[in-house]
Protein backbone atom coordinates (compact mmCIF):
# COMPACT_ATOMS: atom_id res chain seq x y z
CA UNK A 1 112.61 136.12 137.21
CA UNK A 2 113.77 132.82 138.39
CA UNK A 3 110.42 132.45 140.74
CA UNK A 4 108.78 132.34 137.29
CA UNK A 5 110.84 129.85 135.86
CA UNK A 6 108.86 126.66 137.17
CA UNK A 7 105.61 128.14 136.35
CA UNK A 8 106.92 128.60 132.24
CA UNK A 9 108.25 125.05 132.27
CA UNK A 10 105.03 123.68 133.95
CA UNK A 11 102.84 125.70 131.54
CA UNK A 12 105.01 124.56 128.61
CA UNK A 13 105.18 120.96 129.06
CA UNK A 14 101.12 121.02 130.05
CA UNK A 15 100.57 122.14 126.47
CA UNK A 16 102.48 119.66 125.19
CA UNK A 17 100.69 116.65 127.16
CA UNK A 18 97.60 118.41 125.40
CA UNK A 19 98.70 118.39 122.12
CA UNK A 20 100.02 114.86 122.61
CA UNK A 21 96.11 113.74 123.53
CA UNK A 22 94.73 115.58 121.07
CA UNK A 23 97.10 113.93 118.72
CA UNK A 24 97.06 110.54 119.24
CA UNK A 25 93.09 110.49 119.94
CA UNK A 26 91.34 107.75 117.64
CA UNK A 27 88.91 110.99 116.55
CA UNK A 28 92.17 112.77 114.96
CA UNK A 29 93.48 109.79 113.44
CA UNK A 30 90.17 109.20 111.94
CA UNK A 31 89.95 112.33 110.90
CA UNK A 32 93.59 112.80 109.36
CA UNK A 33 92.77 109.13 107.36
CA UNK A 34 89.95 111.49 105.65
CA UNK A 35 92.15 113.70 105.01
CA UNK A 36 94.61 111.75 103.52
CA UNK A 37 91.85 110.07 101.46
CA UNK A 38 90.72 113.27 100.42
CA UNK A 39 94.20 114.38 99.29
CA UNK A 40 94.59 111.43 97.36
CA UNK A 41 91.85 112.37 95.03
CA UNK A 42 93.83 114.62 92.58
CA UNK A 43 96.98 112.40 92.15
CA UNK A 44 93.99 109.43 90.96
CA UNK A 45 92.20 112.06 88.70
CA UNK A 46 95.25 114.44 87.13
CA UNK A 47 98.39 113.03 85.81
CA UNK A 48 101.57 113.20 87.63
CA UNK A 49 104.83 113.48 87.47
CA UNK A 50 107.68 110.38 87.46
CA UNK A 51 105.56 107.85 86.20
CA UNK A 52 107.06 105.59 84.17
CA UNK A 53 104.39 104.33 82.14
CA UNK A 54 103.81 107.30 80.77
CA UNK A 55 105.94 110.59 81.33
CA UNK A 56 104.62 112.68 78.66
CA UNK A 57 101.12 112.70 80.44
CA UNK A 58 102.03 116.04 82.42
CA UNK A 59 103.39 118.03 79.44
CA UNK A 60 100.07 117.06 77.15
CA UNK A 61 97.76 118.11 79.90
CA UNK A 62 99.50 120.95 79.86
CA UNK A 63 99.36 121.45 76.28
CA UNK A 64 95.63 120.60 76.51
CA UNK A 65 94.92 123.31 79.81
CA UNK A 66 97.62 125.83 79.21
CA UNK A 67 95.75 128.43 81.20
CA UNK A 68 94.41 125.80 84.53
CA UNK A 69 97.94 123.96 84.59
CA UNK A 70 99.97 126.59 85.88
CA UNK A 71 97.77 126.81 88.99
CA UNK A 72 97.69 123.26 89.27
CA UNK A 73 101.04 122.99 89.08
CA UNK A 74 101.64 126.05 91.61
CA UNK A 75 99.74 123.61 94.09
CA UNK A 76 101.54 120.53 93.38
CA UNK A 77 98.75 119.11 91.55
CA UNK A 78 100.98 116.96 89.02
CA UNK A 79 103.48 115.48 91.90
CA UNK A 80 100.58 114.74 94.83
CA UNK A 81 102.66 111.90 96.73
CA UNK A 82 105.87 113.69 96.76
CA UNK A 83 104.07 117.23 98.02
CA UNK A 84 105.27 118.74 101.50
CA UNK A 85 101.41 119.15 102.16
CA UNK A 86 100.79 115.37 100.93
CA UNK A 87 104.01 114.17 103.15
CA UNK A 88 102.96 116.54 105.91
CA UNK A 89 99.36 114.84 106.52
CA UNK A 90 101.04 111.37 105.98
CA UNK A 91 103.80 111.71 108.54
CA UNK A 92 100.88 113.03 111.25
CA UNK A 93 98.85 110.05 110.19
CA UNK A 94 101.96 107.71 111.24
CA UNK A 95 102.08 110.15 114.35
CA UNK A 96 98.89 109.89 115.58
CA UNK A 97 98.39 106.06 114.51
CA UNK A 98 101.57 104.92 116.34
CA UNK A 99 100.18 107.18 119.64
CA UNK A 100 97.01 105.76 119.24
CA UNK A 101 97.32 102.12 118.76
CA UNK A 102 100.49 101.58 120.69
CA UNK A 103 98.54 102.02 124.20
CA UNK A 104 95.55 100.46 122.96
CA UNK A 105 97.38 97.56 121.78
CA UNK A 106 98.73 97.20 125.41
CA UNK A 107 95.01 97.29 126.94
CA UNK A 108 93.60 94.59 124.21
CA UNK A 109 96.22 92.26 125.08
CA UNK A 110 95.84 92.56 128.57
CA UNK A 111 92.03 92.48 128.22
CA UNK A 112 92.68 88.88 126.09
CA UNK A 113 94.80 87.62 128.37
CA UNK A 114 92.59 88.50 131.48
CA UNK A 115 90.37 86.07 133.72
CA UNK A 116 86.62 86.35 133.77
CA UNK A 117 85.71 89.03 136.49
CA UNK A 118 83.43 88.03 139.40
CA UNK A 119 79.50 87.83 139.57
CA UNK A 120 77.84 91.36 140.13
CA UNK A 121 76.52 91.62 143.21
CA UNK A 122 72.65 91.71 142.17
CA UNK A 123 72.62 88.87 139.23
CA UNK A 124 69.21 89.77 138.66
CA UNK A 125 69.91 92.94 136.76
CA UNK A 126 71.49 90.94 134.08
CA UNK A 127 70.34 89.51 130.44
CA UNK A 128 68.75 86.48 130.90
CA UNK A 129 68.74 85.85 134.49
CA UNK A 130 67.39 82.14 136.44
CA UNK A 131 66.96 81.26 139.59
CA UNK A 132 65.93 77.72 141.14
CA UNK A 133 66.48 75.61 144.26
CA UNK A 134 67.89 72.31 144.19
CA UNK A 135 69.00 69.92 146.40
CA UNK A 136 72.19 68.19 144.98
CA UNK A 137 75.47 69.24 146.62
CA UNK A 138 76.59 73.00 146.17
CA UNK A 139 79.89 71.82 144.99
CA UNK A 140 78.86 69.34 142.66
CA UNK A 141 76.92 71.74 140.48
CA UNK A 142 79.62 74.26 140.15
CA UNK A 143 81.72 71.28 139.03
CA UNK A 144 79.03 70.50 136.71
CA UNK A 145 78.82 73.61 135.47
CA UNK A 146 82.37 74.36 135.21
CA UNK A 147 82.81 71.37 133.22
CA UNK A 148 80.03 72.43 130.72
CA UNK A 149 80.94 76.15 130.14
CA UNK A 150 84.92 74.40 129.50
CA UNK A 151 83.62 71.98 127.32
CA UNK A 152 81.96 74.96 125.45
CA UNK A 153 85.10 76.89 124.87
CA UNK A 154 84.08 78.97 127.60
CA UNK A 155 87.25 80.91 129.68
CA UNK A 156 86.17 79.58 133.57
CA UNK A 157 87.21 80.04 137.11
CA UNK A 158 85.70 78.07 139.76
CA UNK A 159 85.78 80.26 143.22
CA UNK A 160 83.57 78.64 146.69
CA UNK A 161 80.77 79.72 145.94
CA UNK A 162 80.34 80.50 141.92
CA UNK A 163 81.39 80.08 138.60
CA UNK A 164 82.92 82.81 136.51
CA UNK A 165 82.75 82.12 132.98
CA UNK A 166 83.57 84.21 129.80
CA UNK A 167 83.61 83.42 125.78
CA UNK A 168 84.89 85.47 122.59
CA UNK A 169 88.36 86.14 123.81
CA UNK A 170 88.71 85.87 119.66
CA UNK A 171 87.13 89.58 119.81
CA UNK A 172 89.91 91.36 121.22
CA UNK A 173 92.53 88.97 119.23
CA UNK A 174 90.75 90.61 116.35
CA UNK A 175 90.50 93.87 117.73
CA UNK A 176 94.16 93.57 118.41
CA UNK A 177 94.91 92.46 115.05
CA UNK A 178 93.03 94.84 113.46
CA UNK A 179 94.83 98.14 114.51
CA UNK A 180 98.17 96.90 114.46
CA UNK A 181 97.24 95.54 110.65
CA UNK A 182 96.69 98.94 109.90
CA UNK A 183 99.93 101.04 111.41
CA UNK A 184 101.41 98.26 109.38
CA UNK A 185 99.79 98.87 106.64
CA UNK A 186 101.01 102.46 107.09
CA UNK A 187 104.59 101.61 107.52
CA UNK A 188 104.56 99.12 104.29
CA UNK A 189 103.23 102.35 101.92
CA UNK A 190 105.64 104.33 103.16
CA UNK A 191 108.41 102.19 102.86
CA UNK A 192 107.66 101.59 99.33
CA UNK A 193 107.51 105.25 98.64
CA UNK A 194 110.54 106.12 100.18
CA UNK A 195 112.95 103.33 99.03
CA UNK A 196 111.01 101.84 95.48
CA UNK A 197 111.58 103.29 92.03
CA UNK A 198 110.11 102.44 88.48
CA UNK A 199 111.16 102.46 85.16
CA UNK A 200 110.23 101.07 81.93
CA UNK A 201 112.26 99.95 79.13
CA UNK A 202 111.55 98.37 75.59
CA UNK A 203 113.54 95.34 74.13
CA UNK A 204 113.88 94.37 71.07
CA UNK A 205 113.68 90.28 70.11
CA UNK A 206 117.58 89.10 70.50
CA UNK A 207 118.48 92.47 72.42
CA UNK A 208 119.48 92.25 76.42
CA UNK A 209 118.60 94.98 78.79
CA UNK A 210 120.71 95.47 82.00
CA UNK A 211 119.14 96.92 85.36
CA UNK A 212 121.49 100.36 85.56
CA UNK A 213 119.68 103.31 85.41
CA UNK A 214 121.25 104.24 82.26
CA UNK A 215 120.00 102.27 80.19
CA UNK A 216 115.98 102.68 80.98
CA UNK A 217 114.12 104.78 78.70
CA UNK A 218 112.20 105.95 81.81
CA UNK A 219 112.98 106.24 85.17
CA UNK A 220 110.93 107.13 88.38
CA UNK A 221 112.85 107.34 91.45
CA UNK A 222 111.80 107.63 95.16
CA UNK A 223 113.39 110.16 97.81
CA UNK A 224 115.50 107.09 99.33
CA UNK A 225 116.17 105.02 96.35
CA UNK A 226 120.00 104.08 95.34
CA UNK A 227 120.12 104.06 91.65
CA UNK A 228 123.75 102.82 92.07
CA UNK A 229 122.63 99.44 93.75
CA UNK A 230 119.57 98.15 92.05
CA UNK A 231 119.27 95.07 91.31
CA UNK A 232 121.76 92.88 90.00
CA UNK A 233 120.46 91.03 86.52
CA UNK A 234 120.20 91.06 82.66
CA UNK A 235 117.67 89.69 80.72
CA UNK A 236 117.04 88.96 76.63
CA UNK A 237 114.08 88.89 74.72
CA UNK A 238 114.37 85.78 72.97
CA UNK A 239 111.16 86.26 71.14
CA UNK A 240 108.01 87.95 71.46
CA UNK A 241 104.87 85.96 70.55
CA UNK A 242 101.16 88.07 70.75
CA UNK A 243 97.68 86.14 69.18
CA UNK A 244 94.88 88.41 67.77
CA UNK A 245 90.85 87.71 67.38
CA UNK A 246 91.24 86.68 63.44
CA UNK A 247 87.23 87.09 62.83
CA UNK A 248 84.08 88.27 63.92
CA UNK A 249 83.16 91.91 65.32
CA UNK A 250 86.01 91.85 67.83
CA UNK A 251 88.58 90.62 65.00
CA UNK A 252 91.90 92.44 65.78
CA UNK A 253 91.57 92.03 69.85
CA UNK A 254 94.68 90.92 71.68
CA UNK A 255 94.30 87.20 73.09
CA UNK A 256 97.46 86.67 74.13
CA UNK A 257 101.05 88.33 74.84
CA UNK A 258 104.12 85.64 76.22
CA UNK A 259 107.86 87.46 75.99
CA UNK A 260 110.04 84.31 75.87
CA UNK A 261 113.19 85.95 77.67
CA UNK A 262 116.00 84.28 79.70
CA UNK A 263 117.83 86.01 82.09
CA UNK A 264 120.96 86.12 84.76
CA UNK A 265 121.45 87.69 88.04
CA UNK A 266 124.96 88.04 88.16
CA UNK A 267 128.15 87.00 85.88
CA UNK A 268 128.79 83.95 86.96
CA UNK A 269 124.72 82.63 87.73
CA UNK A 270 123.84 80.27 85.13
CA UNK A 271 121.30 81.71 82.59
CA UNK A 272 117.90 80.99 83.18
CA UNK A 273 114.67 80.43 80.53
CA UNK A 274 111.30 81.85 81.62
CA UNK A 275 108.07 83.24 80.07
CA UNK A 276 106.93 86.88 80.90
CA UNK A 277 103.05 87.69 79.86
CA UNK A 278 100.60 90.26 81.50
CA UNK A 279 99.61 88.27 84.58
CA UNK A 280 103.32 86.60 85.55
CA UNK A 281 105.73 88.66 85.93
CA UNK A 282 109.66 88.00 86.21
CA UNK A 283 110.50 88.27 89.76
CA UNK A 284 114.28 88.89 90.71
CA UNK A 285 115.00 88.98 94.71
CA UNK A 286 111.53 91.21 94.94
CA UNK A 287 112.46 93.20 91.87
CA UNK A 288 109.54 92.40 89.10
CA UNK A 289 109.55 92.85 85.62
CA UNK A 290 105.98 93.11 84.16
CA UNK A 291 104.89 93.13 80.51
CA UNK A 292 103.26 95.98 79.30
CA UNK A 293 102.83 96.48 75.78
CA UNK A 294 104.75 95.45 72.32
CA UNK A 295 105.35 96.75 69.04
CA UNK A 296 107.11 96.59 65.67
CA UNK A 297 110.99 97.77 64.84
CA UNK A 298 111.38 97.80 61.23
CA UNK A 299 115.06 96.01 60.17
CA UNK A 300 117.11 99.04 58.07
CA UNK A 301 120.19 99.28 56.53
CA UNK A 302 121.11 102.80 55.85
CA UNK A 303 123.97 103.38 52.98
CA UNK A 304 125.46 107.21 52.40
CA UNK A 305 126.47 108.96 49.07
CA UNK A 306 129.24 106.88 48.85
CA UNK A 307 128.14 103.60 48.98
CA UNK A 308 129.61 102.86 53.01
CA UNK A 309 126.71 101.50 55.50
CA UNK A 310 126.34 103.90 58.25
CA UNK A 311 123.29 101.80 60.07
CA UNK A 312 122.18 98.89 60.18
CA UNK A 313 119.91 97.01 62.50
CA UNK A 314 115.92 96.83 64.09
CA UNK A 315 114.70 100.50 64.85
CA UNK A 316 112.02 100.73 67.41
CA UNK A 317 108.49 102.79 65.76
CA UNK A 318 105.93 103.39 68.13
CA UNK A 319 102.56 101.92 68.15
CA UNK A 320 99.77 104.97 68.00
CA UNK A 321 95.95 102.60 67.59
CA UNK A 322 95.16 99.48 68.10
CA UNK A 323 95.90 98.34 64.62
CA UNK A 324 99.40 98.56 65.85
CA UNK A 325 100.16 101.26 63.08
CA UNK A 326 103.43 102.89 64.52
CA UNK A 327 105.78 106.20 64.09
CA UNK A 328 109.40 106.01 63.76
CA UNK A 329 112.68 107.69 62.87
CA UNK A 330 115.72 106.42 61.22
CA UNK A 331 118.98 108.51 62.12
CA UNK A 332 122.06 108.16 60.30
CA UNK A 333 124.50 111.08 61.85
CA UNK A 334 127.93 109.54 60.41
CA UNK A 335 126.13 109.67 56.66
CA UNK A 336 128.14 111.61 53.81
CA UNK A 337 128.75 113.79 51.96
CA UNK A 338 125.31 115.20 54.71
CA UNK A 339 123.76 113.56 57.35
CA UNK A 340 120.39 111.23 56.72
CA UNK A 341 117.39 110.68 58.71
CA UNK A 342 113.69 108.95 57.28
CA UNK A 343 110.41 109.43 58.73
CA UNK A 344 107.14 107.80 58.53
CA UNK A 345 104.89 105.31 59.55
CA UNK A 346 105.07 101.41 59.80
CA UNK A 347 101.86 99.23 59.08
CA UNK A 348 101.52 95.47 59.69
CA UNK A 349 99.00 95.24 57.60
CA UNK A 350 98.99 98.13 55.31
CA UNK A 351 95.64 98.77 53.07
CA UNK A 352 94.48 102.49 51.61
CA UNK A 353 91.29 104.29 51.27
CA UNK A 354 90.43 107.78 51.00
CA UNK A 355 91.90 109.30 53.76
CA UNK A 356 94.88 107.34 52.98
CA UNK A 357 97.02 104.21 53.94
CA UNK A 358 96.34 102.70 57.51
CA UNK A 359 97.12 99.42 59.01
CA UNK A 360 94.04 96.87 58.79
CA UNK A 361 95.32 94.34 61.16
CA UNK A 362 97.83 94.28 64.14
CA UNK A 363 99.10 91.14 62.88
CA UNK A 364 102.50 91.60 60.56
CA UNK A 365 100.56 90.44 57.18
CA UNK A 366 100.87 93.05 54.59
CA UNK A 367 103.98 94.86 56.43
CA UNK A 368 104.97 98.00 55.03
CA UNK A 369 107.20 101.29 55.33
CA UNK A 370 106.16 104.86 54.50
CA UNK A 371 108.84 107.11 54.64
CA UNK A 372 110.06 110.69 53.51
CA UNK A 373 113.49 111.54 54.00
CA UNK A 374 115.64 114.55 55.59
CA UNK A 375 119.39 116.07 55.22
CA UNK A 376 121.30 118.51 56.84
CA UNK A 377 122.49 118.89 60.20
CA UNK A 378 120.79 115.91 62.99
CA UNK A 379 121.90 118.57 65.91
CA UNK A 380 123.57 115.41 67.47
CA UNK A 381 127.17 116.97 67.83
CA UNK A 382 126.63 119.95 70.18
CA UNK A 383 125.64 117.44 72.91
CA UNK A 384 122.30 118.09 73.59
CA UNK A 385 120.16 115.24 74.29
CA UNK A 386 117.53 114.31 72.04
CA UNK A 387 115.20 111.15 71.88
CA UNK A 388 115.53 108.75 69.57
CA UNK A 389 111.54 108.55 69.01
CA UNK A 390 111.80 112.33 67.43
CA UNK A 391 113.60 114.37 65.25
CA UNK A 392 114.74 117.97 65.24
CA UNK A 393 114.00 119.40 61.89
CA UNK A 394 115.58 122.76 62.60
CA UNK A 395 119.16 122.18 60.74
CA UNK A 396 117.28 119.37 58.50
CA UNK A 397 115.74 120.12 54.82
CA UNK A 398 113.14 117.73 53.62
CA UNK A 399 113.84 115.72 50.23
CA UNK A 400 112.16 116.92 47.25
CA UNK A 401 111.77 115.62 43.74
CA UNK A 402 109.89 117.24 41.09
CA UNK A 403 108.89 120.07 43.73
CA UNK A 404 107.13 117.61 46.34
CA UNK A 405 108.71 115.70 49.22
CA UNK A 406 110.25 112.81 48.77
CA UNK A 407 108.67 109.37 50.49
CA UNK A 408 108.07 106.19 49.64
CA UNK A 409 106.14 102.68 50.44
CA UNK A 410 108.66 99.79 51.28
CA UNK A 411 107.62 96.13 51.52
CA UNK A 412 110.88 93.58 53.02
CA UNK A 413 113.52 93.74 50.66
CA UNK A 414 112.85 96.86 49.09
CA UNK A 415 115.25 99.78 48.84
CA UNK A 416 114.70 102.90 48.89
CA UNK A 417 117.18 105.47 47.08
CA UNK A 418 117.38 109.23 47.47
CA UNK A 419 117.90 111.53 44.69
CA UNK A 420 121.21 112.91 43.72
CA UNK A 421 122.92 109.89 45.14
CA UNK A 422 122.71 111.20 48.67
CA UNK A 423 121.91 107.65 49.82
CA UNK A 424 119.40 104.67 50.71
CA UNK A 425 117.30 102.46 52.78
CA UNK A 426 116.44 99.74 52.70
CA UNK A 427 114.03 97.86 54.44
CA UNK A 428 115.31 94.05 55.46
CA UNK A 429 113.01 92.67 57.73
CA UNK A 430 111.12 92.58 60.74
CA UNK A 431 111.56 92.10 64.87
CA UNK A 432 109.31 92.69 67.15
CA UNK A 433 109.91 94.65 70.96
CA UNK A 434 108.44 94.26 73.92
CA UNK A 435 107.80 97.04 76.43
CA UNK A 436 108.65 96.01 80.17
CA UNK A 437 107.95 97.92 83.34
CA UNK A 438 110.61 97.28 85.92
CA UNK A 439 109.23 97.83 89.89
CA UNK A 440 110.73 97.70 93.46
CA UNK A 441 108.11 98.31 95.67
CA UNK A 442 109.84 96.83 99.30
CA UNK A 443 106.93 97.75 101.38
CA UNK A 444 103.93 96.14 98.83
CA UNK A 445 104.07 92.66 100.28
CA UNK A 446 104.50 93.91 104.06
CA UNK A 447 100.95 96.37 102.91
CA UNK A 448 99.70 93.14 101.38
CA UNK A 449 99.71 90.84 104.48
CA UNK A 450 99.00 93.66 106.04
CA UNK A 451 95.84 94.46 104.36
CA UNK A 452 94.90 90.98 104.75
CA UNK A 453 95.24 90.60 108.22
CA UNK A 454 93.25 93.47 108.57
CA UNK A 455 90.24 92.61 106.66
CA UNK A 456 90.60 89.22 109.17
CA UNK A 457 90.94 91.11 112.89
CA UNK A 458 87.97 93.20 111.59
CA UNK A 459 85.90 90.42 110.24
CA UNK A 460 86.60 88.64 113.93
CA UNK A 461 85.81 91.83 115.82
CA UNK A 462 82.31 92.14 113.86
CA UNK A 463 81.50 88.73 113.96
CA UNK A 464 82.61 87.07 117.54
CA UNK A 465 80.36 88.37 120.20
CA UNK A 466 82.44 88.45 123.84
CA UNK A 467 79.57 87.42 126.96
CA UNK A 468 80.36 86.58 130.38
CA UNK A 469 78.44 84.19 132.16
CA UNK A 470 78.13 83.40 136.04
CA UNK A 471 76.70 80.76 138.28
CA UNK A 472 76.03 81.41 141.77
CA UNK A 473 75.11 79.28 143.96
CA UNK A 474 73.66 79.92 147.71
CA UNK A 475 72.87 77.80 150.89
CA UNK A 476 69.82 77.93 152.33
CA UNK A 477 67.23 76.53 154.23
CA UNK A 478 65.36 75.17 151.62
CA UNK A 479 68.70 73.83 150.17
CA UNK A 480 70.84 75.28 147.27
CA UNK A 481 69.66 78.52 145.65
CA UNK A 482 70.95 78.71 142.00
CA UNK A 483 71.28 82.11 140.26
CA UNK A 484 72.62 82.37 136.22
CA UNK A 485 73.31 85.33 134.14
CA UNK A 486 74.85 86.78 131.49
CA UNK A 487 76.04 89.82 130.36
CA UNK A 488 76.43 90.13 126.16
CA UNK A 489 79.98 92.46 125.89
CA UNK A 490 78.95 93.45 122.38
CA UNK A 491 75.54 94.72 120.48
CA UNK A 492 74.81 91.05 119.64
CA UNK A 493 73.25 89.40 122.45
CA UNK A 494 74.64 86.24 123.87
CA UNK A 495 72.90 83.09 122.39
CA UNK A 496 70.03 81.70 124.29
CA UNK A 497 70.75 78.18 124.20
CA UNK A 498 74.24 78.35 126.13
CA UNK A 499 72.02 79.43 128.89
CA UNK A 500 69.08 77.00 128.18
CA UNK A 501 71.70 73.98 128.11
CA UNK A 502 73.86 75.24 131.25
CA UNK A 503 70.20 75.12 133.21
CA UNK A 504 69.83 71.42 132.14
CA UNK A 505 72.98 70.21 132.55
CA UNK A 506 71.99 71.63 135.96
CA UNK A 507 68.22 69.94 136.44
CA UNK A 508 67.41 73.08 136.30
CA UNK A 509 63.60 74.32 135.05
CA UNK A 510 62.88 74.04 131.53
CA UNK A 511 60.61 77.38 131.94
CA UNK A 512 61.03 80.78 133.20
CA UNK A 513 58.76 82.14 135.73
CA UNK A 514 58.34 85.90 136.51
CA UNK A 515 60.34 85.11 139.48
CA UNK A 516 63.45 84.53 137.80
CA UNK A 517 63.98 88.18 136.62
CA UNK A 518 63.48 89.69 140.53
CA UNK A 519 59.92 91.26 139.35
């Protein structure tokens, strides 16, 4: 047993050196990029999970596929990125990247930083080999021609009896650039899916917002993300300004959102004024707020059966077209002698036909509130959570008069009273909110650079051809025998006029002769 000892150990680690290579070969790291590529393609074309712009995506596909989804969902289908199979292809990627360009890295520096090698015995093998005699002094015309290939940019060494010259060192600086651009690039994605989060939050104009994770209405989170040390600031909406197409076919169109806010990053920072719109974000310590959207909240005051206001204050209604027509609720839970909550619809620019009233404009011109009314029990006091965009009807009975429900159209200033004195609404005014999305992404700029840097080493590694060039030059009897080639290091050949100008800085012939390429 313990002769055989050595031999397991030997076999052992031999199969790890082998799956080591095969690991960290450029073949498998190509092939795993495909891979991940490939597995990318169903978090781009199926909604996932955690996103804050719009959680509810996953639960109407599901609605909309309820026999696919659950197999989908079985897979990981709905949370791609944060799959063990997604994760598992990704950390092999780093694996064999890191292998891979590590040791390569090593040999493109060295190759950069190396001296031209000397002439090949038989220079007239070479691309674009010459040969002449001349009679000026051997070491004058490798000083000549030193000083022309250095004058050229050329990389030269001068030995007794030849010139060694090479060009496009820029190659491998790109080369070199290139691969460690992209385990970069690697690193920066996964940093910023480990550590970031996202979250999105709506404001209303004179409201403040404070970066806990409390108080988003959406939060995505990543594996490694503290939600007890984001960010420290607060910002307002001071106002919320948005410009429209007023005529023509494209009347309606959005020209132009700005979200005047100001903001602080800590208690004692002095306040600060700035403008948010689409394309300038806030930017707090790499924390960036962005604008995404706006709507309406109606201004309510709510009064119960006996006369007391129980609410008071904007109410957020969400926009559902383009016309900015939006659904809302209005909850009063401290109402008596029962609980109150209205539902409905607020248009901007209310106008009717025969499917009804709709909003005509997303401008507030005409702005109006159709409600109906509920009482009973809002469900609020058993502690289960419920959103403020929706209300549970199951302890709720809908207000009737004369055997119909209840509603009615409010313009500002209106009231609206329900019957048998249960209470009222009425409509005071109008703000405007402003959705924000709220990102820390730590590796995006690090994958930016990154990705730039890239596209440069690989642009140099295309486009700078590397070539060698040597001068040799011989005694003889006749006098000096002069030999010149080069040798092109990539698929482009080496230009033709470095060769034609080194021959007459040398007085050498202006035209080849059979004899110059040894046939």
């Amino acid at each position: 047993m313990q002769s055989s000892r050595p031999e397991e150990a030997r076999i052992s680690w031999g199969w790890g050196r082998w799956a080591w290579r095969k690991l960290t070969a450029m073949r498998t790291a190509v092939i795993l990029l495909a891979l991940l590529a490939l597995a990318a393609i169903p978090g781009s074309l199926l909604p996932q999970r955690g996103v804050a712009s719009d959680p509810f995506a996953v639960t109407q596909y599901q609605r909309d596929h309820p026999d696919l989804a659950p197999w989908l969902d079985r897979f990981g289908m709905f949370e791609v990125y944060a799959s063990p199979w997604f994760a598992a292809i990704y950390i092999l990627l780093l694996v064999s990247m890191t292998g891979c360009v590590l040791p390569r890295t090593r040999q493109l520096w060295r190759s950069a930083r190396s001296s031209p090698p000397a002439a090949p015995r038989n220079l007239a093998r070479l691309h674009g080999h010459r040969s002449w005699s001349s009679r000026l002094d051997a070491e004058e015309l490798l000083d000549t021609a030193a000083r022309h290939l250095r004058r050229r940019g050329f990389r030269v060494v001068m030995d007794a009896d030849q010139v060694r010259a090479e060009k496009g060192y820029l190659r491998e600086v790109g080369n070199l650039m290139f691969h460690l651009s992209l385990l970069v690039l690697l690193f920066g994605v996964a940093a910023g899916k480990l550590l970031g989060y996202e979250g999105r939050v709506a404001v209303i104009e004179g409201s403040s917002f404070t970066n806990v994770r409390a108080l988003y209405d959406g939060f995505a989170r990543s594996p490694w993300t503290d939600v007890d040390d984001l960010e420290p600031f607060t910002l307002r909406l001071e106002d919320f300004m948005a410009t429209y197409e007023l005529t023509g076919p494209k009347a309606g169109e959005p020209r132009d959102f700005k979200a005047n806010i100001s903001y602080r990053t800590s208690d004692s920072s002095p306040e600060r004024q700035t403008t948010v719109s689409p394309n300038q974000p806030l930017v707090v310590r790499g924390t960036k707020v962005f604008l995404t959207g706006h709507g309406y909240a109606p201004k309510v005051t709510v009064r119960d059966g006996t006369g007391a206001v129980v609410f008071t204050g904007p109410v957020i209604f969400l926009p559902k077209d383009s016309a900015l027509a939006s659904d809302g609720v209005v909850k009063a839970p401290d109402a008596r002698p029962v609980q109150i909550a209205f539902q409905g619809t607020f248009l901007p620019t209310a106008a009717i036909d025969e499917s009804g009233p709709y909003s005509a404009f997303p401008k507030a011109i005409d702005p109006q509130l159709f409600l109906t009314a509920f009482t009973g029990d809002l469900g609020l006091g058993d502690g289960t959570p419920q959103s403020v965009f929706t209300l549970d009807k199951s302890g709720l009975s809908q207000v009737q008069t004369d055997d119909k429900p209840f509603s009615q159209a409010l313009s500002p200033g209106e009231t609206m009273s329900l019957p048998d004195g249960n209470g009222s609404l009425t409509f005071d005014g109008l703000a405007q909110f402003a959705n924000f999305q709220i990102a820390y992404d730590p590796g995006k700029e690090v994958s930016l650079v990154a990705a730039v840097l890239l596209l440069v080493g690989l642009t140099m590694s295309l486009a700078i051809p590397r070539r060698r060039l040597w001068v040799r030059v011989t005694n003889t009897d006749d006098g000096n025998h002069i030999e010149l080639a080069s040798l092109p290091l990539a698929r482009r050949e080496a230009p033709v006029s470095e060769s034609r100008d080194l021959i007459a800085a040398l007085d050498g012939p202006t035209t080849k002769s059979p004899e110059d390429d040894g046939t």
